[in-house]
C-alpha atoms as a PDB file:
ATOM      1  CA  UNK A   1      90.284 -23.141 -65.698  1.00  0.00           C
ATOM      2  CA  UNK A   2      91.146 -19.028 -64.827  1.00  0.00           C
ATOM      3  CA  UNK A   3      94.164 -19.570 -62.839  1.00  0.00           C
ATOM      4  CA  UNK A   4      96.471 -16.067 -61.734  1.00  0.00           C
ATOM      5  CA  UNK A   5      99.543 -16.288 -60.968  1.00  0.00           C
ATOM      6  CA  UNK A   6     100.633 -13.091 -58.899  1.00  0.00           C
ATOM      7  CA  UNK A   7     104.737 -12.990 -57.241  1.00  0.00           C
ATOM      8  CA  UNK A   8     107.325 -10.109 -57.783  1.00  0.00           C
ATOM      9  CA  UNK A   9     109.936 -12.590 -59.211  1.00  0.00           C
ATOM     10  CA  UNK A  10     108.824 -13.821 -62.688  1.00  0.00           C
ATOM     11  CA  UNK A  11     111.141 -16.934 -62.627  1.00  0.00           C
ATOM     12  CA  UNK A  12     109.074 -17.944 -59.835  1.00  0.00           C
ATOM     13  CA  UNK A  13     105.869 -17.239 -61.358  1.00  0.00           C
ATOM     14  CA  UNK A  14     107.158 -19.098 -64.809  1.00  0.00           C
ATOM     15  CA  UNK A  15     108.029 -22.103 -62.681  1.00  0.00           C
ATOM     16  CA  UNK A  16     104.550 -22.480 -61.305  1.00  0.00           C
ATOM     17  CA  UNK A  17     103.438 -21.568 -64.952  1.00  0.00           C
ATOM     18  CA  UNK A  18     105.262 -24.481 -66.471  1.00  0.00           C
ATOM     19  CA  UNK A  19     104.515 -27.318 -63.785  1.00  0.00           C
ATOM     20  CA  UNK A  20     100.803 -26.658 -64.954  1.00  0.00           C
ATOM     21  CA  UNK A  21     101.106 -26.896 -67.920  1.00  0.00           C
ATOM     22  CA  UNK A  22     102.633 -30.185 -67.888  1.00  0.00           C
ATOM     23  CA  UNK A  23      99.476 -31.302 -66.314  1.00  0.00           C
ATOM     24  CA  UNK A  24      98.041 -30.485 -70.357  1.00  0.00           C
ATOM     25  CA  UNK A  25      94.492 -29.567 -68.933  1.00  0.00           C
ATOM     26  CA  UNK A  26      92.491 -26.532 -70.944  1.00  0.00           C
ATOM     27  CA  UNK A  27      93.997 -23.416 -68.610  1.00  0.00           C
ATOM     28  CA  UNK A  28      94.236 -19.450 -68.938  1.00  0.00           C
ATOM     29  CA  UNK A  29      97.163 -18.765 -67.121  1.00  0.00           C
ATOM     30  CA  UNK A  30      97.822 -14.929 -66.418  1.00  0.00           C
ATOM     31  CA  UNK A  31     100.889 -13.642 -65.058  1.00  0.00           C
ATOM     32  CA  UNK A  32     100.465 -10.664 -62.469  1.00  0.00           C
ATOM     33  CA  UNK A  33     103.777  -9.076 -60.874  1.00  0.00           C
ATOM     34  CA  UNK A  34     101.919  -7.271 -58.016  1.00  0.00           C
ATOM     35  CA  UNK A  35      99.105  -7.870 -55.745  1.00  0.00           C
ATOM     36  CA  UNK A  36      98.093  -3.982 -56.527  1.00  0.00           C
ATOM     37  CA  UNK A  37      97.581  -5.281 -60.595  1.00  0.00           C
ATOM     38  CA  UNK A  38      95.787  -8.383 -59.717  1.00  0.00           C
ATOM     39  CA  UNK A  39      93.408  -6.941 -57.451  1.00  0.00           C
ATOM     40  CA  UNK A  40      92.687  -3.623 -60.317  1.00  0.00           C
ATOM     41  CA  UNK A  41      91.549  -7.250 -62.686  1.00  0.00           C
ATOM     42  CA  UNK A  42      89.675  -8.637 -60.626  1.00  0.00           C
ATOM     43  CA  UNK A  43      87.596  -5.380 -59.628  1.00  0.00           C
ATOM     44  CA  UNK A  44      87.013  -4.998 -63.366  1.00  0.00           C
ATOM     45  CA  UNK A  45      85.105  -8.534 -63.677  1.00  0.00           C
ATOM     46  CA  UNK A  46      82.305 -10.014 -62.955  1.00  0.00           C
ATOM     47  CA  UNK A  47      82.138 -12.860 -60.797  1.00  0.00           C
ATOM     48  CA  UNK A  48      81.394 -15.428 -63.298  1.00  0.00           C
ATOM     49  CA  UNK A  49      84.664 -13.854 -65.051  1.00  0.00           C
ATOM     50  CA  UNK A  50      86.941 -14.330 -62.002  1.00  0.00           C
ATOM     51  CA  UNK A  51      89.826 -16.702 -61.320  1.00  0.00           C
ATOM     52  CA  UNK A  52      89.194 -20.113 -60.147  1.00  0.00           C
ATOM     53  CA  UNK A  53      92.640 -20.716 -58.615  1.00  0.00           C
ATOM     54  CA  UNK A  54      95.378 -17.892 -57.596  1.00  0.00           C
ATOM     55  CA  UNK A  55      99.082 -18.948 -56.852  1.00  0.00           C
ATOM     56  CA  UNK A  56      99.990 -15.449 -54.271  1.00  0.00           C
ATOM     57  CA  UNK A  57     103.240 -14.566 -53.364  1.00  0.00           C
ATOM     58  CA  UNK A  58     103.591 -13.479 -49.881  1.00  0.00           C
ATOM     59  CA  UNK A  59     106.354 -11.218 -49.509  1.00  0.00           C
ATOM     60  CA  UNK A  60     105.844  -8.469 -52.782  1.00  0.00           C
ATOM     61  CA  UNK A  61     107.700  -5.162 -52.592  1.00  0.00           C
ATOM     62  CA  UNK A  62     105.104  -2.410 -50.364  1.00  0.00           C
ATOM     63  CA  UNK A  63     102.879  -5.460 -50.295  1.00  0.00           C
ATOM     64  CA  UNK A  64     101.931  -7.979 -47.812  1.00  0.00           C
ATOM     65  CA  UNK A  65     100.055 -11.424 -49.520  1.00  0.00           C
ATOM     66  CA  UNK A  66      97.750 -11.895 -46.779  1.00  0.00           C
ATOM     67  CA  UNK A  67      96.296  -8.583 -47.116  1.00  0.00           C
ATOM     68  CA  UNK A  68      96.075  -8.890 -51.435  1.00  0.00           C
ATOM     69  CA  UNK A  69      94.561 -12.515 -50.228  1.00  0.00           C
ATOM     70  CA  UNK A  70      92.334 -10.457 -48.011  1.00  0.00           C
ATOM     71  CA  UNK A  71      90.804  -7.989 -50.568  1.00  0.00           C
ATOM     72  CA  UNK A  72      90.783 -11.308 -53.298  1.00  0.00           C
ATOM     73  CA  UNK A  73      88.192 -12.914 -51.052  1.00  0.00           C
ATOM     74  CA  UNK A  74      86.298  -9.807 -50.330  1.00  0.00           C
ATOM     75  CA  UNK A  75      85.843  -9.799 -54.431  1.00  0.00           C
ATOM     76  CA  UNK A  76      85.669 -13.393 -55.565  1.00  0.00           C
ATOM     77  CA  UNK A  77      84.992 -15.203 -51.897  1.00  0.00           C
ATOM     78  CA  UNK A  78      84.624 -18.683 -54.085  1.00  0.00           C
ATOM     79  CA  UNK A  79      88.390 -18.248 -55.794  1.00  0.00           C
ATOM     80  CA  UNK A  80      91.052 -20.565 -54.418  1.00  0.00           C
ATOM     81  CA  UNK A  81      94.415 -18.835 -52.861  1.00  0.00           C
ATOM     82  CA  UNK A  82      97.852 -20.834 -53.046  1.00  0.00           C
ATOM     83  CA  UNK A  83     100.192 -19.147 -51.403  1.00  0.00           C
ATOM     84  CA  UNK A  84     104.009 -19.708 -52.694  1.00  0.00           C
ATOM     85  CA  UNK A  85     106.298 -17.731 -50.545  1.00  0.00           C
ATOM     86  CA  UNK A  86     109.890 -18.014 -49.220  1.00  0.00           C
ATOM     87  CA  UNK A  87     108.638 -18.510 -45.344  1.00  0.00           C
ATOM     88  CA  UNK A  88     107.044 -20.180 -43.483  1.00  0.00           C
ATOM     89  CA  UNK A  89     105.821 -17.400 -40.857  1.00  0.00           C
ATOM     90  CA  UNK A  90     103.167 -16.647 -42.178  1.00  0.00           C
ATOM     91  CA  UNK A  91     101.001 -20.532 -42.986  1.00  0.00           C
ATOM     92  CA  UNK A  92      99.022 -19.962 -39.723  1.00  0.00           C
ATOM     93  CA  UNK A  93      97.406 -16.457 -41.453  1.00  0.00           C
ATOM     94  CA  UNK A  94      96.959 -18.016 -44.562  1.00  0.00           C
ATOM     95  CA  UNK A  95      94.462 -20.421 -42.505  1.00  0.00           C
ATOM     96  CA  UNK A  96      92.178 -17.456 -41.717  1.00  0.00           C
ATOM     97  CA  UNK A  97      91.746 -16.025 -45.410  1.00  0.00           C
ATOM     98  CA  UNK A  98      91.280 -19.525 -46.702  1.00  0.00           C
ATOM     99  CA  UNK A  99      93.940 -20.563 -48.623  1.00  0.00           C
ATOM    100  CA  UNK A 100      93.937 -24.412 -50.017  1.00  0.00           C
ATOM    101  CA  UNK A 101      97.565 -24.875 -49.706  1.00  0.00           C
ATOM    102  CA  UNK A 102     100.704 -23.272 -48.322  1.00  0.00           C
ATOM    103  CA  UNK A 103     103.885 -23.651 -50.381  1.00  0.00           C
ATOM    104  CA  UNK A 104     107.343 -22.966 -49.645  1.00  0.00           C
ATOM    105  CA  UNK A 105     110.155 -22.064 -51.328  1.00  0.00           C
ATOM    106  CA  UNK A 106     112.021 -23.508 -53.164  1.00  0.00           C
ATOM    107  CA  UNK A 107     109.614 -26.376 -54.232  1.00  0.00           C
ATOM    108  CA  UNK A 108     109.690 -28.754 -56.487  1.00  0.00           C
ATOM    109  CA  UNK A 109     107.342 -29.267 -59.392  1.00  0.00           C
ATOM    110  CA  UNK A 110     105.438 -32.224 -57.837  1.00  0.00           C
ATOM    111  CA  UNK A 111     104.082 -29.791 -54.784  1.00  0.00           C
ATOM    112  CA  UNK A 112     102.959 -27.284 -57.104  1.00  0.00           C
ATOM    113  CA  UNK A 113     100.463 -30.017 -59.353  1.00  0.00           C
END
């Protein structure tokens, strides 16, 4: 499984990192600090290539997740979005671009697999 992990704060990112791979499943996990450097991947492979799951952060400095989520769907509209912000304002829009679950920070390890 292609799985992306893409949030601004890498502590975050490792947590969601290390709660899957407790799970010991065969998984490429790649780390992506902005929405901007996810989205120049993704353009660069072909769908067959592209991530099956993405854990998005919302809130990204100059960047808005719903709009990276946007533009993720408009390139791979069969990837999965997992949005793992610090809000909750925002779980309504994450409705409309699809995403499979809606996690809030802090969380524990147990949400996350």
């Amino acid at each position: 499984m292609r799985i992306a992990i893409c949030d601004d704060n890498k502590l975050d990112a490792k947590r969601i990192e290390w709660a899957l791979l407790d799970l010991g499943k065969d998984m490429d996990i790649t780390y992506y600090p902005s929405g901007h450097d996810l989205l120049d991947e993704m353009a660069k492979r072909e769908e067959r290539e592209q991530f099956d799951v993405i854990f998005l952060d919302i809130y990204m400095p100059g960047e808005n997740g719903i709009d990276v989520a946007d533009r993720i769907k408009e390139i791979s509209p069969s990837t999965d979005i997992i949005f793992s912000t610090s809000s909750k304002d925002h779980a309504i829009e994450a409705f409309r671009v699809q995403a499979i679950d809606y996690l809030v920070k802090p969380y524990e390890e147990i949400d996350i697999v």
